[in-house]
C-alpha atoms as a PDB file:
ATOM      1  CA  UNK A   1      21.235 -19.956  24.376  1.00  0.00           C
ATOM      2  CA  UNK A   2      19.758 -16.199  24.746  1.00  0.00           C
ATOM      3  CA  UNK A   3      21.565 -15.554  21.402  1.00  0.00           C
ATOM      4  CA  UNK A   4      19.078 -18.476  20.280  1.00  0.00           C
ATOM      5  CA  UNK A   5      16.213 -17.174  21.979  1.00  0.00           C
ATOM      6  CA  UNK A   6      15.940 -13.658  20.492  1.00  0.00           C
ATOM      7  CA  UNK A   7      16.427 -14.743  17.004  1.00  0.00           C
ATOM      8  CA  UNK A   8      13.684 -16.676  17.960  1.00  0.00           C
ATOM      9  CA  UNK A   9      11.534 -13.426  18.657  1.00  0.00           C
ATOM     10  CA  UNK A  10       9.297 -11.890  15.727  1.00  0.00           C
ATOM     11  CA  UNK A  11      10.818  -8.822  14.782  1.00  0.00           C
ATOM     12  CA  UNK A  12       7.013  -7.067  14.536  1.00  0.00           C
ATOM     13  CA  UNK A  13       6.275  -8.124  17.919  1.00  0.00           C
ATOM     14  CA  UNK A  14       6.907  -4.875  19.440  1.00  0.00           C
ATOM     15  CA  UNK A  15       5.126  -2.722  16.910  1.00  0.00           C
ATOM     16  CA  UNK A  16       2.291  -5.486  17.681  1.00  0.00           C
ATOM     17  CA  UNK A  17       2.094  -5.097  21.182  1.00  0.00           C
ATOM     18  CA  UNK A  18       1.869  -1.692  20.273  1.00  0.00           C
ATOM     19  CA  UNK A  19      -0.990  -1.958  18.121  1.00  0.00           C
ATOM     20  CA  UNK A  20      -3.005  -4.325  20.641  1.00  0.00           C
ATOM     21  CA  UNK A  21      -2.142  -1.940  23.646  1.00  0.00           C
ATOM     22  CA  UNK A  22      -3.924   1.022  21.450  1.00  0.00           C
ATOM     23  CA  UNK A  23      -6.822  -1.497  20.810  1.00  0.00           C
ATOM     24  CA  UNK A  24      -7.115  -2.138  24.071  1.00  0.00           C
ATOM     25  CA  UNK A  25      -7.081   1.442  25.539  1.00  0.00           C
ATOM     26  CA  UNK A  26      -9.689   2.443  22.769  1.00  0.00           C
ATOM     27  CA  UNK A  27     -12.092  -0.129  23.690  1.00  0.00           C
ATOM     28  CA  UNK A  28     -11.740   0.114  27.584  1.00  0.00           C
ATOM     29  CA  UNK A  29     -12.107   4.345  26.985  1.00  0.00           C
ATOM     30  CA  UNK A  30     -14.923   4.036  24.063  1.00  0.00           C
ATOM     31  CA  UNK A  31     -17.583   1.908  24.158  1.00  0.00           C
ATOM     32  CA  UNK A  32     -17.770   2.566  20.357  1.00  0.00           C
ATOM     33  CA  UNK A  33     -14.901   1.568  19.513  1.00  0.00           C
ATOM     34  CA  UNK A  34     -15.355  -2.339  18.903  1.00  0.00           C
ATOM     35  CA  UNK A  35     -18.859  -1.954  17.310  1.00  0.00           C
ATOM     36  CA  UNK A  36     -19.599  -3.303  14.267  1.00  0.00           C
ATOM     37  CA  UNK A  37     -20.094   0.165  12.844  1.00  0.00           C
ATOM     38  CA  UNK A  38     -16.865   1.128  13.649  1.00  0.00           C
ATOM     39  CA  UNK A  39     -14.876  -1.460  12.751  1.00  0.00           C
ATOM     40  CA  UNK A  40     -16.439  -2.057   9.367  1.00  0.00           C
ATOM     41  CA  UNK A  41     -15.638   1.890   8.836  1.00  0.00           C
ATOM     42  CA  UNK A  42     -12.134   0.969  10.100  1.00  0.00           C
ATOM     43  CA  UNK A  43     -11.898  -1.963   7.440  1.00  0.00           C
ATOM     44  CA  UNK A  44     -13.423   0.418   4.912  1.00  0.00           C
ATOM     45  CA  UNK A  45     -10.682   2.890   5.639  1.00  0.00           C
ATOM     46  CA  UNK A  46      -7.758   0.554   5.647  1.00  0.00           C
ATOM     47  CA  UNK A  47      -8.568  -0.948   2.476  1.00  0.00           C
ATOM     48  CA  UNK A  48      -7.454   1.296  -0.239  1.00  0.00           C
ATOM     49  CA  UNK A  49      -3.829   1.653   1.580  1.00  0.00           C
ATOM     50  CA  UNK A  50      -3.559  -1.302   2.782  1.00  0.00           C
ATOM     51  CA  UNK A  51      -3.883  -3.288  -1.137  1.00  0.00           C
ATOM     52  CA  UNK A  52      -1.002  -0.655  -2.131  1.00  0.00           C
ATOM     53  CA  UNK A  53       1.142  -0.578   0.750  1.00  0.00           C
ATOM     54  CA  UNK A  54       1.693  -4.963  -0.050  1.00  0.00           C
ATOM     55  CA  UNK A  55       3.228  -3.474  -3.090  1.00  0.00           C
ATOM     56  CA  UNK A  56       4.930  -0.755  -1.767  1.00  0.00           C
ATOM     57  CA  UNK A  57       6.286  -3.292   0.591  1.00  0.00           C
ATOM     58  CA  UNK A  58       7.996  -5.409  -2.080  1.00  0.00           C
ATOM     59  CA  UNK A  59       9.164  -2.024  -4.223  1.00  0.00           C
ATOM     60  CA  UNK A  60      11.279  -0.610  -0.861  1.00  0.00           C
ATOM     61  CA  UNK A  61      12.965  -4.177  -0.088  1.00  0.00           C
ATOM     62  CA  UNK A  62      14.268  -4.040  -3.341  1.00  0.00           C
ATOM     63  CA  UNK A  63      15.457  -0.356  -2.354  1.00  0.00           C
ATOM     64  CA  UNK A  64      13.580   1.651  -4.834  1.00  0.00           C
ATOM     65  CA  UNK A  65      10.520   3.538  -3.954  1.00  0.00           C
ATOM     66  CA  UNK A  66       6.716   4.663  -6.330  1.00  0.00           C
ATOM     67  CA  UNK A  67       5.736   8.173  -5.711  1.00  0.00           C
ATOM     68  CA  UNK A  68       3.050   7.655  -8.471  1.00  0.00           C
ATOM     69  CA  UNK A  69       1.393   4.560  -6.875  1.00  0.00           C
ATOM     70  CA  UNK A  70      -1.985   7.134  -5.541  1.00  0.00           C
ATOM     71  CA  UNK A  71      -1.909   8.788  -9.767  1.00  0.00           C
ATOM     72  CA  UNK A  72      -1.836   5.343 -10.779  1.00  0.00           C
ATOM     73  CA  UNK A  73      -4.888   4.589  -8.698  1.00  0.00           C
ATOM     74  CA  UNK A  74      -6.598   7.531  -9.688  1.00  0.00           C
ATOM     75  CA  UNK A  75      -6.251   7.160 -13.196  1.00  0.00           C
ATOM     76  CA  UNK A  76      -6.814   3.432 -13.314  1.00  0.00           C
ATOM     77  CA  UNK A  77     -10.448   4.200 -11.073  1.00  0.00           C
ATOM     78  CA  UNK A  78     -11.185   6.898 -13.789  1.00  0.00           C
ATOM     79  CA  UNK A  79     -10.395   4.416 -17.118  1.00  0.00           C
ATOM     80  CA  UNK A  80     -12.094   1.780 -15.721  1.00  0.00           C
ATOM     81  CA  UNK A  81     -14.745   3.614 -14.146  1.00  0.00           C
ATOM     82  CA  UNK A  82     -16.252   5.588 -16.867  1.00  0.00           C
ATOM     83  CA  UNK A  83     -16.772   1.787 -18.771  1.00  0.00           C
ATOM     84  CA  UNK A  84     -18.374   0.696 -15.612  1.00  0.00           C
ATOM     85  CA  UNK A  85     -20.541   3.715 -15.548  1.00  0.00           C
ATOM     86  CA  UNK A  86     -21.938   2.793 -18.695  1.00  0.00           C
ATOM     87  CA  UNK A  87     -22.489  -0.624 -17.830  1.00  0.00           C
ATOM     88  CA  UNK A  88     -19.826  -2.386 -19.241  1.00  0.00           C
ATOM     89  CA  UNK A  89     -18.757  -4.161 -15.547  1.00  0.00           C
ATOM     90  CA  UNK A  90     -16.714  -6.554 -17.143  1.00  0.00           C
ATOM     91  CA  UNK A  91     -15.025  -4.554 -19.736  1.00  0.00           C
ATOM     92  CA  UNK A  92     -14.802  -1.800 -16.739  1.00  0.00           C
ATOM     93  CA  UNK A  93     -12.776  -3.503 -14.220  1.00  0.00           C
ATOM     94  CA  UNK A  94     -10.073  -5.255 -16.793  1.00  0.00           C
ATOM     95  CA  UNK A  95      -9.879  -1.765 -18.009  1.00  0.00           C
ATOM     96  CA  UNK A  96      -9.158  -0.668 -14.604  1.00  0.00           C
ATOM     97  CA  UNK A  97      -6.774  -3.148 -13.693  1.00  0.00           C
ATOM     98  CA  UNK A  98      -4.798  -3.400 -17.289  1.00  0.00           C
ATOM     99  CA  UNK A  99      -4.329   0.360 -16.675  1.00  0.00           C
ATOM    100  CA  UNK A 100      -2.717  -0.354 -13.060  1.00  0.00           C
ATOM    101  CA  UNK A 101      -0.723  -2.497 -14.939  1.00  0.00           C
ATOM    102  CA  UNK A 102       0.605  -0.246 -18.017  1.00  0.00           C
ATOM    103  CA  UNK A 103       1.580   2.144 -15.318  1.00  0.00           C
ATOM    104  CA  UNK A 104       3.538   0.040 -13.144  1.00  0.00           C
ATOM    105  CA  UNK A 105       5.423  -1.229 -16.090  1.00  0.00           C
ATOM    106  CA  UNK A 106       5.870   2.130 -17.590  1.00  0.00           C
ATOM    107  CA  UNK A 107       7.564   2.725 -13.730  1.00  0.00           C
ATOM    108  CA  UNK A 108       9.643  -0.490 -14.417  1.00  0.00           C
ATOM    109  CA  UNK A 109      10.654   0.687 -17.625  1.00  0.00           C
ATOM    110  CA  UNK A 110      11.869   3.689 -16.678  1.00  0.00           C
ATOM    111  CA  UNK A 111      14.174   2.369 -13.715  1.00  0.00           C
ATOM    112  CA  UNK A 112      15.773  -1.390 -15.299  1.00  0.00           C
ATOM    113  CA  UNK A 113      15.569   0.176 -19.083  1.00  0.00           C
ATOM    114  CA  UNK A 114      15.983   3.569 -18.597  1.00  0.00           C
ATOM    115  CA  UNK A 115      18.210   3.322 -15.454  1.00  0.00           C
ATOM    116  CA  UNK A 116      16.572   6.004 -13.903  1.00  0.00           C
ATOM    117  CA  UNK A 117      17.058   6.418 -10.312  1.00  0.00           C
ATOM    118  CA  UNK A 118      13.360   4.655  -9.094  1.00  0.00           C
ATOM    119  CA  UNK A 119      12.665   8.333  -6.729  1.00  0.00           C
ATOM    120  CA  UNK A 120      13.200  10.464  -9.743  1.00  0.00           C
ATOM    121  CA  UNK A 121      11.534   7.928 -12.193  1.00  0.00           C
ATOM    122  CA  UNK A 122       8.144   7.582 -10.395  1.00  0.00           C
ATOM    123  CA  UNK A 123       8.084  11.753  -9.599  1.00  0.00           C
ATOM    124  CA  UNK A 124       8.260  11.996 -12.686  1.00  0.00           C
ATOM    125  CA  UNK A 125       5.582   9.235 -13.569  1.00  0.00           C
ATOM    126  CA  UNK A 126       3.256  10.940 -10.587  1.00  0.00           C
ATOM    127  CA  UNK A 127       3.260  14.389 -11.932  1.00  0.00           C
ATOM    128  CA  UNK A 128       2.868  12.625 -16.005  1.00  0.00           C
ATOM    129  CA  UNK A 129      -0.296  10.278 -14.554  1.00  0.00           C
ATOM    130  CA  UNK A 130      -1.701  12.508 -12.499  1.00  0.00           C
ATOM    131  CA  UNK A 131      -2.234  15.037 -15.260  1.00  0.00           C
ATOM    132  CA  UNK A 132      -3.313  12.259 -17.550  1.00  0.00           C
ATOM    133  CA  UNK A 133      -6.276  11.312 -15.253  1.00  0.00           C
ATOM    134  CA  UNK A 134      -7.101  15.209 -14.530  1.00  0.00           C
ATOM    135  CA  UNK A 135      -7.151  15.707 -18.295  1.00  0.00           C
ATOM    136  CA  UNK A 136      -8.881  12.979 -19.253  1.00  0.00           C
ATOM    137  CA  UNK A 137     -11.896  13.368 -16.628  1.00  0.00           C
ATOM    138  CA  UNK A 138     -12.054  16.679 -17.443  1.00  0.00           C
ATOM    139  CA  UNK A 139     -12.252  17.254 -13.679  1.00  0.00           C
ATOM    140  CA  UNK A 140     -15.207  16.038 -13.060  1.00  0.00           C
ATOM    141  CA  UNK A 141     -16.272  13.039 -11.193  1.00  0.00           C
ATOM    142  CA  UNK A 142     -17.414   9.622 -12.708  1.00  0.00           C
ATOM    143  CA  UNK A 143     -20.475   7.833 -10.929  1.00  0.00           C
ATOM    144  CA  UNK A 144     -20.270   3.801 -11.020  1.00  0.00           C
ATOM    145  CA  UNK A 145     -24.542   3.913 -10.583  1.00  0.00           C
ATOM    146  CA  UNK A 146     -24.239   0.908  -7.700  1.00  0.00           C
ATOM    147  CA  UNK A 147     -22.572  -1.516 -11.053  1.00  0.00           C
ATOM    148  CA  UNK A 148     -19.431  -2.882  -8.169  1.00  0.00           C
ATOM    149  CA  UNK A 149     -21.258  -1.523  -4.964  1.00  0.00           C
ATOM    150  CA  UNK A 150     -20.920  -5.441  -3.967  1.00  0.00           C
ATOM    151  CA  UNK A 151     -16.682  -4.557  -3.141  1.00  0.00           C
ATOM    152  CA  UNK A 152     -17.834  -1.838  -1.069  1.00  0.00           C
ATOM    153  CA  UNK A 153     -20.098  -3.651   1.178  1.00  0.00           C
ATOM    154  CA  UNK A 154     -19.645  -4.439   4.503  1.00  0.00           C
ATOM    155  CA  UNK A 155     -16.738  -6.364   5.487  1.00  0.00           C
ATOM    156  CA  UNK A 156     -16.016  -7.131   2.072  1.00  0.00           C
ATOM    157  CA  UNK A 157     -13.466  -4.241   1.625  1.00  0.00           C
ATOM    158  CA  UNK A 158     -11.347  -5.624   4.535  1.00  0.00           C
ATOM    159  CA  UNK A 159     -12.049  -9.279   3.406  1.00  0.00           C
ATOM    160  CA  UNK A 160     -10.323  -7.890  -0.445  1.00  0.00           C
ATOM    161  CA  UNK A 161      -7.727  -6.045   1.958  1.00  0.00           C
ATOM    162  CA  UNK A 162      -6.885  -9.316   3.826  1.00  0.00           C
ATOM    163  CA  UNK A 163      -6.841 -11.761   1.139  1.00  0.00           C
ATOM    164  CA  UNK A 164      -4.420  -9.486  -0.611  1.00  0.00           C
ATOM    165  CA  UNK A 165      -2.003  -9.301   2.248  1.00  0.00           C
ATOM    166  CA  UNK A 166      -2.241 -13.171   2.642  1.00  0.00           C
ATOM    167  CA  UNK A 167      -0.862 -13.697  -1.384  1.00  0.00           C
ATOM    168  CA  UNK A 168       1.994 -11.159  -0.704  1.00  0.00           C
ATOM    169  CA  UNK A 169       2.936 -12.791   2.376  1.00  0.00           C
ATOM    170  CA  UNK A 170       3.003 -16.386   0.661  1.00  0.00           C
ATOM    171  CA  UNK A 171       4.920 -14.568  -2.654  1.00  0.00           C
ATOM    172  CA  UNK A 172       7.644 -12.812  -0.258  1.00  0.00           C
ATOM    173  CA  UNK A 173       7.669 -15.462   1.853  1.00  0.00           C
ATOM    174  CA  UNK A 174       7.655 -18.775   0.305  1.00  0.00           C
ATOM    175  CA  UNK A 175       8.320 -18.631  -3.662  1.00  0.00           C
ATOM    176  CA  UNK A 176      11.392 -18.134  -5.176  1.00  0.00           C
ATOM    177  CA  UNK A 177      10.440 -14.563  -6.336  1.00  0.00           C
ATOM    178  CA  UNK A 178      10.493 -13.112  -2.664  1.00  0.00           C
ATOM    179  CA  UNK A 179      14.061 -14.477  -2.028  1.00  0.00           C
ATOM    180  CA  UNK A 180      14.984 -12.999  -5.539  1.00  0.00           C
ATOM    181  CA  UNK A 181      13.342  -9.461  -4.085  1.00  0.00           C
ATOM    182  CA  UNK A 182      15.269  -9.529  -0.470  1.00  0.00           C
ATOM    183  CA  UNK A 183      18.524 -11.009  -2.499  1.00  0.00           C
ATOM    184  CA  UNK A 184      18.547  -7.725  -4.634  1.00  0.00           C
ATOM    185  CA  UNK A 185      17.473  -5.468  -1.817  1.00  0.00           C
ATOM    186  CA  UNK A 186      19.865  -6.563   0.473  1.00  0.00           C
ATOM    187  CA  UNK A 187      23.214  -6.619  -2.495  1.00  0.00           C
ATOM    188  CA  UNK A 188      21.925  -6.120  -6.016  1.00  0.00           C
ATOM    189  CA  UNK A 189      25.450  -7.188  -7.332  1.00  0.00           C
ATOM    190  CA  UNK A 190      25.883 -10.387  -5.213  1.00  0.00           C
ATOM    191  CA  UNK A 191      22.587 -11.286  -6.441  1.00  0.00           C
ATOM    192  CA  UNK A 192      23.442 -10.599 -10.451  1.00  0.00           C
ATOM    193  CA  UNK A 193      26.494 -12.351  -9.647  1.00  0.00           C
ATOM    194  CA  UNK A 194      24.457 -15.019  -8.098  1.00  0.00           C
ATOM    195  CA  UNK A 195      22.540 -15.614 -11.420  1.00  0.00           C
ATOM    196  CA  UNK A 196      19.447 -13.126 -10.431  1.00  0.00           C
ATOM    197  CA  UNK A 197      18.564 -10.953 -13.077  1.00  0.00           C
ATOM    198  CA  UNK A 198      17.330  -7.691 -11.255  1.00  0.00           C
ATOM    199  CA  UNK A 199      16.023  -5.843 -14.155  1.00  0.00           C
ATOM    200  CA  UNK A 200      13.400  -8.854 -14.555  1.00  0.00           C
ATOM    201  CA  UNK A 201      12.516  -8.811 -10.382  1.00  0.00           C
ATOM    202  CA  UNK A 202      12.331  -5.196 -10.407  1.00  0.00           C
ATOM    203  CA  UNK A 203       9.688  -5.006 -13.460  1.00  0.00           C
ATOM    204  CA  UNK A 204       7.427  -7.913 -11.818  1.00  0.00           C
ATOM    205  CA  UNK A 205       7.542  -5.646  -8.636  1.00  0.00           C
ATOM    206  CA  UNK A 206       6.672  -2.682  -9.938  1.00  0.00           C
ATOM    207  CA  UNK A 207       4.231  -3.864 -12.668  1.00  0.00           C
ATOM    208  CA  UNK A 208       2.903  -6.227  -9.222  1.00  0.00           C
ATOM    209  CA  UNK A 209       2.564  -2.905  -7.411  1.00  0.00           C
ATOM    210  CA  UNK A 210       0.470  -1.201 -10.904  1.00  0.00           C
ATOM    211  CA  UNK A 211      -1.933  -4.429 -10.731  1.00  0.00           C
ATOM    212  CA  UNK A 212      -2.510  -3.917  -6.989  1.00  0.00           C
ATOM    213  CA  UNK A 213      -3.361  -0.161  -7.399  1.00  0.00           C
ATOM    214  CA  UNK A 214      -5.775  -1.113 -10.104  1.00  0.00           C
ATOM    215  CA  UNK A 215      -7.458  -3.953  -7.081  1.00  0.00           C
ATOM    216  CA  UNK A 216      -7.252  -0.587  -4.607  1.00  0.00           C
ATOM    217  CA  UNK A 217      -9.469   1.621  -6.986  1.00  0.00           C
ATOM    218  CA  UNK A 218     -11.833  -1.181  -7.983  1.00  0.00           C
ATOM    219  CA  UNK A 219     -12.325  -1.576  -4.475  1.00  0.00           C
ATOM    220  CA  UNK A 220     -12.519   2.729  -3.660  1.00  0.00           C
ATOM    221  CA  UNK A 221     -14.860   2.713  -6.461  1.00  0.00           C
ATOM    222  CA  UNK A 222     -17.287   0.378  -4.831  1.00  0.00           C
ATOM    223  CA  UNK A 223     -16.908   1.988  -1.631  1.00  0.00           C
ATOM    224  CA  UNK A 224     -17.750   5.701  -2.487  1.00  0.00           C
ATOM    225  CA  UNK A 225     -19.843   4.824  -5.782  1.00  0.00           C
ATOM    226  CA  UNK A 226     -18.251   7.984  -6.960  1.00  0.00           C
ATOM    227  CA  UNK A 227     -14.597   8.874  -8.002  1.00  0.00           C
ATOM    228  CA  UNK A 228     -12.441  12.433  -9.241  1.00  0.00           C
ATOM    229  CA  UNK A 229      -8.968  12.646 -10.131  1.00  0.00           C
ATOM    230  CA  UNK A 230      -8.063  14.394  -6.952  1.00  0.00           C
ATOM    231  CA  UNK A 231      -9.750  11.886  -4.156  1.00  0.00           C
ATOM    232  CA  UNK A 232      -6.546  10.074  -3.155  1.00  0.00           C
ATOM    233  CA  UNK A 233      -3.714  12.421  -2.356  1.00  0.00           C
ATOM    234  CA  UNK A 234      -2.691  10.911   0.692  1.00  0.00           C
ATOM    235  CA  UNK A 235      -3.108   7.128  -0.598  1.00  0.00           C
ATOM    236  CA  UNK A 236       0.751   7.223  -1.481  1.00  0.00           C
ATOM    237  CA  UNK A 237       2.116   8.527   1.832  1.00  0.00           C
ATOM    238  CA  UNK A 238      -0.269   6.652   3.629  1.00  0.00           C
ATOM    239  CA  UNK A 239       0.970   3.880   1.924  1.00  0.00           C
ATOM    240  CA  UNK A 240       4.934   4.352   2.496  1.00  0.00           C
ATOM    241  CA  UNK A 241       4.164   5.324   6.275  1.00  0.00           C
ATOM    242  CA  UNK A 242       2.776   2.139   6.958  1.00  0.00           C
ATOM    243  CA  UNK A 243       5.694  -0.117   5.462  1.00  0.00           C
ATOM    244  CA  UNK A 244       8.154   1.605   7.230  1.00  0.00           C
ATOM    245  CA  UNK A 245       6.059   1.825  10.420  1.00  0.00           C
ATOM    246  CA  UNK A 246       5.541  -2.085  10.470  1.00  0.00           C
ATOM    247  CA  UNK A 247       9.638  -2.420   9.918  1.00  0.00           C
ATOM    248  CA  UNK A 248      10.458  -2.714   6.816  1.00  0.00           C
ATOM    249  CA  UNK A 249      14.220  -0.607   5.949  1.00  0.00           C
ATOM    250  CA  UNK A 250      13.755   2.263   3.730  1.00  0.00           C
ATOM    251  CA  UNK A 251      17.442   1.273   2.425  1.00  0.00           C
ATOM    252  CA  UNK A 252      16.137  -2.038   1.231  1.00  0.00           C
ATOM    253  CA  UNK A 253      17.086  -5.609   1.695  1.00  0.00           C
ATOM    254  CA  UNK A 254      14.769  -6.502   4.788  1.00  0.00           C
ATOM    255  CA  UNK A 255      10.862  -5.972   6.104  1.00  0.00           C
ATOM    256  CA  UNK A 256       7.823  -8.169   5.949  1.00  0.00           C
ATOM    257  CA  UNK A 257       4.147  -7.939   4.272  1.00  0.00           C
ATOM    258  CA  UNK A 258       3.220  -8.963   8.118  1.00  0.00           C
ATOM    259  CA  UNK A 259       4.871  -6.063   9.349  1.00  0.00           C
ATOM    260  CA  UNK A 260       2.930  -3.321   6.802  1.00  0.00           C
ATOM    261  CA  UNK A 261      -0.287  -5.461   8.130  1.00  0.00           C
ATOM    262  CA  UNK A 262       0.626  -4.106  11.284  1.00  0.00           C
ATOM    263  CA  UNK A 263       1.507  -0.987   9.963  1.00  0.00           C
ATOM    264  CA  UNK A 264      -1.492  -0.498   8.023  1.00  0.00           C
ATOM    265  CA  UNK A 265      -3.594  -1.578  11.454  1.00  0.00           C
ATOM    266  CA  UNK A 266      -1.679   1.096  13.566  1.00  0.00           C
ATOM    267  CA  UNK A 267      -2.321   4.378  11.515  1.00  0.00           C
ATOM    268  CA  UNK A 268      -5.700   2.953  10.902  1.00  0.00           C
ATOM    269  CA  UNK A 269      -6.765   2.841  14.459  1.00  0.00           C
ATOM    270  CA  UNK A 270      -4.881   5.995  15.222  1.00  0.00           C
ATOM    271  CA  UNK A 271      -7.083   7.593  12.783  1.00  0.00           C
ATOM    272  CA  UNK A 272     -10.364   6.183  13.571  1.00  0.00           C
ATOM    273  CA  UNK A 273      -9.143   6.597  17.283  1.00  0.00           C
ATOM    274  CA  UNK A 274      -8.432  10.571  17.410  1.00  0.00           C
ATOM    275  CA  UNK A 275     -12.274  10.496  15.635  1.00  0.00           C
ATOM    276  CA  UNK A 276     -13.251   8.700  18.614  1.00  0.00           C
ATOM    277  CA  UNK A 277     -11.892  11.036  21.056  1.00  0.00           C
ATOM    278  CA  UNK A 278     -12.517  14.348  18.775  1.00  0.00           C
ATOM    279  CA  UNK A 279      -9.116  14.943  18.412  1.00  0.00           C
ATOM    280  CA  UNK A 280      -8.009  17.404  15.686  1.00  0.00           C
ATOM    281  CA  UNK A 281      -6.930  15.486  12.883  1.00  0.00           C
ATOM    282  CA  UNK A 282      -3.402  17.242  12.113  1.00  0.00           C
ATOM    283  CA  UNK A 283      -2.369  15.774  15.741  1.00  0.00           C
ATOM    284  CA  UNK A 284      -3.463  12.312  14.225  1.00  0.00           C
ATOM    285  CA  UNK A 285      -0.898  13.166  11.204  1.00  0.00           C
ATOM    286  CA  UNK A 286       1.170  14.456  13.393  1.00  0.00           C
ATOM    287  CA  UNK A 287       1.673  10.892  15.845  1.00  0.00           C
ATOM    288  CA  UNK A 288       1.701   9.052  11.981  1.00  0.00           C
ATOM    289  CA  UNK A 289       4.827  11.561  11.083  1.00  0.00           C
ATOM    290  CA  UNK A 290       6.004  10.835  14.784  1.00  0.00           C
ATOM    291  CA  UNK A 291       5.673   7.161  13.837  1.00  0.00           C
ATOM    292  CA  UNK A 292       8.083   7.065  10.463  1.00  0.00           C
ATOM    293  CA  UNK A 293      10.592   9.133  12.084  1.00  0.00           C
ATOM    294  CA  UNK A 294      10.453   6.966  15.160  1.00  0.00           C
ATOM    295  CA  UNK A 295      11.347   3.577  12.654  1.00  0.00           C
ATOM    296  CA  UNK A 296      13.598   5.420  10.612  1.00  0.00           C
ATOM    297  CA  UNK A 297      15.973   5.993  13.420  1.00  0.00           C
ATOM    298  CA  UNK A 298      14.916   2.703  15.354  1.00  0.00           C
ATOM    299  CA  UNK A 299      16.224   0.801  12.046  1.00  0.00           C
ATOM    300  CA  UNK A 300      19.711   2.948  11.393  1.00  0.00           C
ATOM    301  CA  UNK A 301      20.328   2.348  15.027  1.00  0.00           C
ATOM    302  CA  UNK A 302      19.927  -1.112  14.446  1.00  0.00           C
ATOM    303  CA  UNK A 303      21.876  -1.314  11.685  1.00  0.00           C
ATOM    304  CA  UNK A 304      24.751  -0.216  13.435  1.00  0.00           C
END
């Protein structure tokens, strides 16, 4: 009957709790803290990660990883950008999110074609699409002129953010494609043996995780209005921190898009929180670095 119980128990309950007992000290301590300023700049600042990390969720069940997912952003944002610059909305943002695309299937390629380990594949593919989108800005930044200030409005950010973690949850959760991603995470060859072809679920994941980085610099476009090669370095490890924070296993097979919600929500408010109380920001990356090593260890020992 207890066995029954705890199975019973949401496995991101604890990090949950977590995040509501940080909440709840913030706004208790702060005043400012549940504003509407502040939480539409905490929205604003979880959106970017938090489109990326839904695909960087479904990338490390399958037990690969994208190192390039921030170039990929970058140089989608500066394709797409300089067309929307011009005026050519339209044009612009299918530009923007074909290029997000291209990427993540050149990163699929690479790994079910070329067989390439995925860590090695996407350094690789980071250092190659970074350069790309240095070189072909020419270093300098590209202005949108207000053409998609509409997806940096507001709440709409977190509203784009939120709507994008509600179709990963459904896709990992409830379509045969998510069962085909934990099947191959958890024993790629009892799932080819199983009649799952994982060269085919690996290239919808990555080229999945491409579109979403093209959705993530649509969306960082409209926020800022403005965008350089060299504005989202920490996008990727932001990213990767906040799917392992929220539980999903680095060696692949289990984790949850709810979980990186949580995730995403924790180093958000830890952020906007050491703001709050001036603390220096390293400490903030500091408790975030705490944070992964925390899981890491929390999910070997479980695996035990």
């Amino acid at each position: 009957m207890n066995k029954i119980c705890t199975n019973k128990i949401p496995k991101e309950l604890p990090i949950l709790l977590f995040l509501v007992a940080m909440c709840a000290a913030l706004a208790v301590t702060k005043s400012t803290f549940l504003s509407a300023d502040n939480l539409r700049a905490m929205g604003t600042d979880a959106a970017g990660i938090g489109i990326i990390a839904v695909g960087m969720t479904a990338i490390i069940i399958t037990g690969g990883i994208d190192l390039s997912v921030a170039a990929v952003l970058a140089l989608s944002a500066l394709v797409g950008g300089r067309l929307i610059s011009d005026g050519m909305v339209i044009q612009g943002c299918a530009a923007t999110l074909l290029t997000g695309i291209g990427c993540g299937a050149l990163n699929g390629g690479l790994i079910t074609i070329g067989r390439m380990p995925p860590i090695i594949a996407t350094l690789g593919t980071l250092y190659i699409i970074q350069s790309t989108a240095t070189l072909y800005s020419g270093g300098q930044a590209i202005y949108t002129n207000g053409h998609i200030a509409l997806l940096g409005r507001g709440f709409i950010p977190l509203m784009i953010t939120v709507l994008v973690f509600g179709a990963g949850y459904v896709l990992m959760g409830f379509t045969k494609l998510g069962r085909y991603v934990y099947a191959i995470g958890g024993n790629e060859e009892s799932a080819r043996l199983a009649g799952i072809n994982p060269a085919h679920i690996k290239m919808a994941v990555y080229v999945s995780a491409g579109l979403l980085a093209g959705v993530a610099a649509l969306v960082t476009m409209g926020i800022n209005n403005t965008f350089q090669a060299n504005d989202v370095p920490d996008y990727m490890l932001g990213a990767i921190a906040a799917v392992v924070i929220g539980g999903t296993s680095i060696m692949g097979g289990e984790g949850s898009v709810r979980g990186t919600m949580i995730g995403v929500g924790i180093s958000t408010v830890l952020r906007n929180g050491a703001i709050l109380v001036g603390l220096d920001a390293r400490w903030t990356q500091a408790v975030i670095g705490a944070a992964i090593v925390i899981a890491a260890i929390a999910d070997r020992l479980r695996r035990r």
